[in-house]
C-alpha atoms as a PDB file:
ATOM      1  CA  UNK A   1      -9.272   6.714 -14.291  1.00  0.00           C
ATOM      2  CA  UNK A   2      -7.016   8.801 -12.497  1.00  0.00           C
ATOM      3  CA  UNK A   3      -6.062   8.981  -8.892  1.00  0.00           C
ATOM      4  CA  UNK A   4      -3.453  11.376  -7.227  1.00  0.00           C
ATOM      5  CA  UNK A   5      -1.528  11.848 -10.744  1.00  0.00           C
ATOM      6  CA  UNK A   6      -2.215   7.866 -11.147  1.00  0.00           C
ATOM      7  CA  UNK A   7      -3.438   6.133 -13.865  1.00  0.00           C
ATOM      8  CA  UNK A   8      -5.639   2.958 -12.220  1.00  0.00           C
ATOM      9  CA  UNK A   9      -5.556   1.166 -15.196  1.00  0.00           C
ATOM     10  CA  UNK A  10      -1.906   1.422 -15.673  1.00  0.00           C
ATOM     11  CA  UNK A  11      -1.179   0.537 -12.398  1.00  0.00           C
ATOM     12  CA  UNK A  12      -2.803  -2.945 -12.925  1.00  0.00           C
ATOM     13  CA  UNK A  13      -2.270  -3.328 -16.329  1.00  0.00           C
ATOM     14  CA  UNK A  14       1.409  -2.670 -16.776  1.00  0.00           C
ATOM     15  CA  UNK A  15       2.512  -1.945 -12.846  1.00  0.00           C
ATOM     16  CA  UNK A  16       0.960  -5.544 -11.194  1.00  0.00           C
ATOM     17  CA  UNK A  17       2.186  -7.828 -14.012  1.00  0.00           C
ATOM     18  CA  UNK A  18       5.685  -6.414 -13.037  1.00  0.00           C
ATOM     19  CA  UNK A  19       5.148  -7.083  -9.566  1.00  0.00           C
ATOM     20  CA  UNK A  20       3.489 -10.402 -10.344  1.00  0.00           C
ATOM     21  CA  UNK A  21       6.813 -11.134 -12.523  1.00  0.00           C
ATOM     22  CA  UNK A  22       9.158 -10.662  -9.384  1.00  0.00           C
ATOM     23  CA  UNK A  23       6.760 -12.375  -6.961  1.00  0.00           C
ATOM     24  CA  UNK A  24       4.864 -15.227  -8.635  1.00  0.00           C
ATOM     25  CA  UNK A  25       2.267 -14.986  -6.477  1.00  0.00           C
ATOM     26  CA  UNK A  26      -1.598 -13.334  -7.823  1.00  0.00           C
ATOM     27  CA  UNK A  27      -2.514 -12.466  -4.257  1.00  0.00           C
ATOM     28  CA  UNK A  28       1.163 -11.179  -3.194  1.00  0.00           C
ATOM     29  CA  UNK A  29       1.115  -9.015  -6.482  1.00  0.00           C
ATOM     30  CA  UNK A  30      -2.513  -7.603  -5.648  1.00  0.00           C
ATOM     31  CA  UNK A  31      -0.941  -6.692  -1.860  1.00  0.00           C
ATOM     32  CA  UNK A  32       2.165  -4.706  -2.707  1.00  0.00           C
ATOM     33  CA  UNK A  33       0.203  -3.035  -5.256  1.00  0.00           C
ATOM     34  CA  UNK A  34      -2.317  -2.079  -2.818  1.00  0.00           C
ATOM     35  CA  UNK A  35       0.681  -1.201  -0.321  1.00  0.00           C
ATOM     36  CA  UNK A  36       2.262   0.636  -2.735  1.00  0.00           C
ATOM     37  CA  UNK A  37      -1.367   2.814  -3.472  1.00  0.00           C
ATOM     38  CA  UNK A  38      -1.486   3.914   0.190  1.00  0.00           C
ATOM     39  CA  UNK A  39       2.645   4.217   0.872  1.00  0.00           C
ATOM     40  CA  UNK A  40       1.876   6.249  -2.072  1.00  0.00           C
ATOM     41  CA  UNK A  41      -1.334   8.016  -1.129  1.00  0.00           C
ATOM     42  CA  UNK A  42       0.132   9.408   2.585  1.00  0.00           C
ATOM     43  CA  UNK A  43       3.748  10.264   1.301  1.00  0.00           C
ATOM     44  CA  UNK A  44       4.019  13.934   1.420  1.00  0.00           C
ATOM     45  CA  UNK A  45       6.330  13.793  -1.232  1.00  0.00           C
ATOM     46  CA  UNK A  46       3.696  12.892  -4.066  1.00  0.00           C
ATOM     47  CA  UNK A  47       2.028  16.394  -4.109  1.00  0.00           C
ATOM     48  CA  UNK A  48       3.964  17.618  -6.657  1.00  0.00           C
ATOM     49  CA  UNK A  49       5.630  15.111  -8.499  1.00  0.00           C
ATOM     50  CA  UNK A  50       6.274  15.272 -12.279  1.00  0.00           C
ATOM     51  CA  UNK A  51       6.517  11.424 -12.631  1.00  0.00           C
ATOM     52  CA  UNK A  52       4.098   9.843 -10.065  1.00  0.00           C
ATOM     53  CA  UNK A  53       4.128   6.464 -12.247  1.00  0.00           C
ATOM     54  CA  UNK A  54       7.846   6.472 -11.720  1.00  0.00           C
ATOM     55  CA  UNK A  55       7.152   7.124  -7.916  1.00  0.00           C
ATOM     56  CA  UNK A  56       4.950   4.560  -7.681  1.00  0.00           C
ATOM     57  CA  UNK A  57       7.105   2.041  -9.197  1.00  0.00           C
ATOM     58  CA  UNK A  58       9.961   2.790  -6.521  1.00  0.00           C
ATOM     59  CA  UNK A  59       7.479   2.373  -3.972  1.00  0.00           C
ATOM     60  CA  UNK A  60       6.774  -1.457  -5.640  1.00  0.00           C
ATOM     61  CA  UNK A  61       9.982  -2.214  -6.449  1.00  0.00           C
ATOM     62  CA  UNK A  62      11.076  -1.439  -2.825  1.00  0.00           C
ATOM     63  CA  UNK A  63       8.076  -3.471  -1.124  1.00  0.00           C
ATOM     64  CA  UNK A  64       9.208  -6.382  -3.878  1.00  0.00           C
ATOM     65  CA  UNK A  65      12.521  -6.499  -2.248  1.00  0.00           C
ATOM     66  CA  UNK A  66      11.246  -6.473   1.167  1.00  0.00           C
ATOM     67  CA  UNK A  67       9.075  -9.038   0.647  1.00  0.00           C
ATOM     68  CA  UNK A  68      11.994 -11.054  -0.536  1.00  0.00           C
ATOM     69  CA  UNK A  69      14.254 -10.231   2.307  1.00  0.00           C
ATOM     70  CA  UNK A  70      11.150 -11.585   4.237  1.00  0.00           C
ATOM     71  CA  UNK A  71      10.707 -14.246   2.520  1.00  0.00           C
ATOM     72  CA  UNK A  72      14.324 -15.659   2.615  1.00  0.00           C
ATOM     73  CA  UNK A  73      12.975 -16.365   6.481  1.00  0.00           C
ATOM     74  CA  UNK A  74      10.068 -18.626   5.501  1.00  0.00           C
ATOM     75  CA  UNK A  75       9.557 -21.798   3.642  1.00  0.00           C
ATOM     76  CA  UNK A  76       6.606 -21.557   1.450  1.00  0.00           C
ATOM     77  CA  UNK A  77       4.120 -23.822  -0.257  1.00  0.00           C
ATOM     78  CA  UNK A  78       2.265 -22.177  -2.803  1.00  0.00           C
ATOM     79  CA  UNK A  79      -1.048 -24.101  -3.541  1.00  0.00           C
ATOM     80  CA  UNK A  80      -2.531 -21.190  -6.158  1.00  0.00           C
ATOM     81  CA  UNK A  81      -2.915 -22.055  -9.593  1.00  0.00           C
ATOM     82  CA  UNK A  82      -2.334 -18.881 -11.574  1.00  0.00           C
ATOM     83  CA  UNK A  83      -1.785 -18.539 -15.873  1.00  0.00           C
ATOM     84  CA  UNK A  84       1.228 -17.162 -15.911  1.00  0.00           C
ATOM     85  CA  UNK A  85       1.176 -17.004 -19.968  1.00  0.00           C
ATOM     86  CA  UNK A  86      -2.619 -16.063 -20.002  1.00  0.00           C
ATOM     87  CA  UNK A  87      -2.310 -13.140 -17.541  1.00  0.00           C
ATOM     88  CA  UNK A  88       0.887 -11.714 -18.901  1.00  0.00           C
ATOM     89  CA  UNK A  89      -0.885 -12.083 -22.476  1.00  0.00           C
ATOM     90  CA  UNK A  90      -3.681  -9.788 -21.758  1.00  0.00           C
ATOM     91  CA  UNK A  91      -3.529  -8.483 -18.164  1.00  0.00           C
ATOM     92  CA  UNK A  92      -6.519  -6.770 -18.797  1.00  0.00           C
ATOM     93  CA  UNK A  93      -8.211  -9.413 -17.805  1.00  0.00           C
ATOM     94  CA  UNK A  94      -6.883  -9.635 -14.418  1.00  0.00           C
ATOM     95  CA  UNK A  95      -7.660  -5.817 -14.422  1.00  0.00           C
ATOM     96  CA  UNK A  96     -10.659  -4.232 -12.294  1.00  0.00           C
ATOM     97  CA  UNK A  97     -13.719  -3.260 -14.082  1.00  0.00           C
ATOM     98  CA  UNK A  98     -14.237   0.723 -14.680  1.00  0.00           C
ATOM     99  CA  UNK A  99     -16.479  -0.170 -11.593  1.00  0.00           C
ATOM    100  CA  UNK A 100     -14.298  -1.774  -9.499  1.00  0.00           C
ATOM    101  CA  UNK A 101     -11.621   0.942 -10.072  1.00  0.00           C
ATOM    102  CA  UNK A 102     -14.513   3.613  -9.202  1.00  0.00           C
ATOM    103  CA  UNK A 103     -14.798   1.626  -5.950  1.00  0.00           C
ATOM    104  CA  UNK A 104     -10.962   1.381  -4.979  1.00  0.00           C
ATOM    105  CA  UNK A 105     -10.441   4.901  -5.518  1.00  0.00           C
ATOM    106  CA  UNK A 106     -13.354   5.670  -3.294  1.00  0.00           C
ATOM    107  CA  UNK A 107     -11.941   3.529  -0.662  1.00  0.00           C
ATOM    108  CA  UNK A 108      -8.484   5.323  -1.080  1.00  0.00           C
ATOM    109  CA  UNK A 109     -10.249   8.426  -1.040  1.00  0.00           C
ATOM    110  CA  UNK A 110     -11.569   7.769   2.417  1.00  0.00           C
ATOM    111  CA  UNK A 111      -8.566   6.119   3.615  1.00  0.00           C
ATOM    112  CA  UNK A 112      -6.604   8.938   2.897  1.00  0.00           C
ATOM    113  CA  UNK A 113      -9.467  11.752   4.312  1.00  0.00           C
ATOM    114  CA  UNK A 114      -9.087   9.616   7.716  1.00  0.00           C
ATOM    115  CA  UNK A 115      -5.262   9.260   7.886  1.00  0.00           C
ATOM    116  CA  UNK A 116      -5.029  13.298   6.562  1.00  0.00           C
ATOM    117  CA  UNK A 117      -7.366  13.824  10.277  1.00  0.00           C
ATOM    118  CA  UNK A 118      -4.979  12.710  12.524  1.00  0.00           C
ATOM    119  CA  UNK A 119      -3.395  14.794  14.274  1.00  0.00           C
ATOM    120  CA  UNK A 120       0.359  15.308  12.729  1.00  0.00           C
ATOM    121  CA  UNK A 121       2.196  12.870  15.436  1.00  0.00           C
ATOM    122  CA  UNK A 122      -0.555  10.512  15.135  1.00  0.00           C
ATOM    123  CA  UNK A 123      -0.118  10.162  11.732  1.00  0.00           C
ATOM    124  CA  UNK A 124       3.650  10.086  11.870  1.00  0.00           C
ATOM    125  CA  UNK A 125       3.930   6.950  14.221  1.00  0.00           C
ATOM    126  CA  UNK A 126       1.059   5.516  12.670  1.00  0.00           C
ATOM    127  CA  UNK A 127       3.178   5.610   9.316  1.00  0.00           C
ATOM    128  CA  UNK A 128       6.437   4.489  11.157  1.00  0.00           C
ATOM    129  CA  UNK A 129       4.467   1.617  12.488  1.00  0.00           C
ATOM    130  CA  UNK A 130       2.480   0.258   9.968  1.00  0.00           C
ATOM    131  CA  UNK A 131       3.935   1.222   6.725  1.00  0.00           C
ATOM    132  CA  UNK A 132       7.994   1.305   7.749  1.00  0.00           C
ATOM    133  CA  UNK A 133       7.679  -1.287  10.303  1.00  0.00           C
ATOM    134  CA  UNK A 134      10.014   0.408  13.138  1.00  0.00           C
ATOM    135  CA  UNK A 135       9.539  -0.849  16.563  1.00  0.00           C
ATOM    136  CA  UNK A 136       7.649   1.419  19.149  1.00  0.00           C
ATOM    137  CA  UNK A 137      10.878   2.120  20.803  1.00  0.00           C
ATOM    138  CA  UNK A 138      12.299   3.126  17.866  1.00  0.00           C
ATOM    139  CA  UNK A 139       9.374   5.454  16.949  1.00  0.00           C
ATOM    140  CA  UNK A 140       9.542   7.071  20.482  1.00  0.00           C
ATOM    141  CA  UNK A 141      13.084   7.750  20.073  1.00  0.00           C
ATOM    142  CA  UNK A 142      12.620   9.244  16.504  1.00  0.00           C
ATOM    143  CA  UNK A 143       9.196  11.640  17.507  1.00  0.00           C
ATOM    144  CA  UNK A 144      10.274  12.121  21.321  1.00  0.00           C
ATOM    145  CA  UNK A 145       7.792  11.136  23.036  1.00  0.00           C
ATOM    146  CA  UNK A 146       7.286   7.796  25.108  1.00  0.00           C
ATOM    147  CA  UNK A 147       6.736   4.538  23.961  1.00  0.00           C
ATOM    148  CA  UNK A 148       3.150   4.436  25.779  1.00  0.00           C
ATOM    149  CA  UNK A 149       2.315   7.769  23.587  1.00  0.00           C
ATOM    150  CA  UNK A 150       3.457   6.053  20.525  1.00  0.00           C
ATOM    151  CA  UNK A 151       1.405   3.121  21.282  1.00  0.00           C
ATOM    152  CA  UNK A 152      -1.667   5.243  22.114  1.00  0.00           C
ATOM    153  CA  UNK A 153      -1.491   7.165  18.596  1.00  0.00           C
ATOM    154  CA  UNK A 154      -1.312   4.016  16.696  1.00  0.00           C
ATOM    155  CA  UNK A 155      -4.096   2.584  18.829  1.00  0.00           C
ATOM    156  CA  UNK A 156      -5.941   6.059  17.616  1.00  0.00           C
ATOM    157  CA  UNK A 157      -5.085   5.680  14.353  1.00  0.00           C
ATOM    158  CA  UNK A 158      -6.468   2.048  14.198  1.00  0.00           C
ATOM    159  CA  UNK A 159      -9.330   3.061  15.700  1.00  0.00           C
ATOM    160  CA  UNK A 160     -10.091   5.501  13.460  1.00  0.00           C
ATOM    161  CA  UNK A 161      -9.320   3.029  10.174  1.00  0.00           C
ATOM    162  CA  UNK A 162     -11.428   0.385  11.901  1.00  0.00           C
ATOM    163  CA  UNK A 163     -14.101   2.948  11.892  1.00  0.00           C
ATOM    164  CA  UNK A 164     -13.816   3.473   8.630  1.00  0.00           C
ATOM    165  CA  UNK A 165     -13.563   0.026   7.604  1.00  0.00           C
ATOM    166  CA  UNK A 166     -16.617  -0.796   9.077  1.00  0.00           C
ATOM    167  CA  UNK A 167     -18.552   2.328   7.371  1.00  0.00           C
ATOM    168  CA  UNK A 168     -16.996   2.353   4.274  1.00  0.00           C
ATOM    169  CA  UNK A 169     -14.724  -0.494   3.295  1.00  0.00           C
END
């Protein structure tokens, strides 16, 4: 099933065992894929990309290392029980059905009609906010505009994806 040049079923049969592999964590792989989806999704540089898999695994790789810079920060206890030899024996099986692959991309689909609607600042601090992580200050400085406009597109923007969520997700 393909999505945006994507192959779904690569992407979680051969992309999330690799993130899996860095992280050791099931749910921590299933995020930064899903991270790396929608970086990938609203990046205006995937439109015409000869390698989107290769994209897409510089996106992961990149969200890997910031999660471990994050990490470094925290002390962890992981509790989750998760076949390490199992899954990376046949990671089909921690794959999505052909029906649960349908539903993601639909998801995606509207998650990316909604973000593609705001208006082009909007969007823009919404990314810098929530995907890069900048400050608000930082954000106002980049777009010039104030930090209370900043705040009030990404309070748009959630608005909008809350919408959404509650519709579609």
């Amino acid at each position: 099933m393909e999505w945006h040049g994507i192959n779904l079923r690569w992407a979680y049969c051969e992309l999330l065992p690799a993130i899996y592999h860095d992280i050791r964590c099931r749910h921590k792989a299933y995020d930064i894929l899903h991270d790396a989806l929608l970086k990938f999704a609203i990046s205006p540089a995937t439109t015409h990309l000869e390698k989107p898999h290769a994209y897409l695994r510089v996106i992961a790789h990149n969200l890997v290392n910031e999660d471990r810079k994050f990490n470094k920060r925290l002390i962890t206890f992981s509790s989750d029980e998760f076949d390490l030899t199992a899954f990376l024996e046949d990671p089909t099986r921690a794959a999505p059905s052909p029906e649960e692959l349908t539903s993601l991309k639909q998801r995606l689909e509207a998650l990316q009609r909604v973000i593609n609607r705001l208006p082009p600042k909007c969007r823009e601090a919404f990314w810098l906010y929530r995907i890069d992580q900048r400050s608000l200050k930082e954000i106002a400085d980049q777009l010039s505009i104030s930090v209370n406009m900043v705040s009030r597109h990404i309070t748009r923007a959630m608005l909008d994806l809350t919408r959404l969520q509650d519709q579609v997700l």
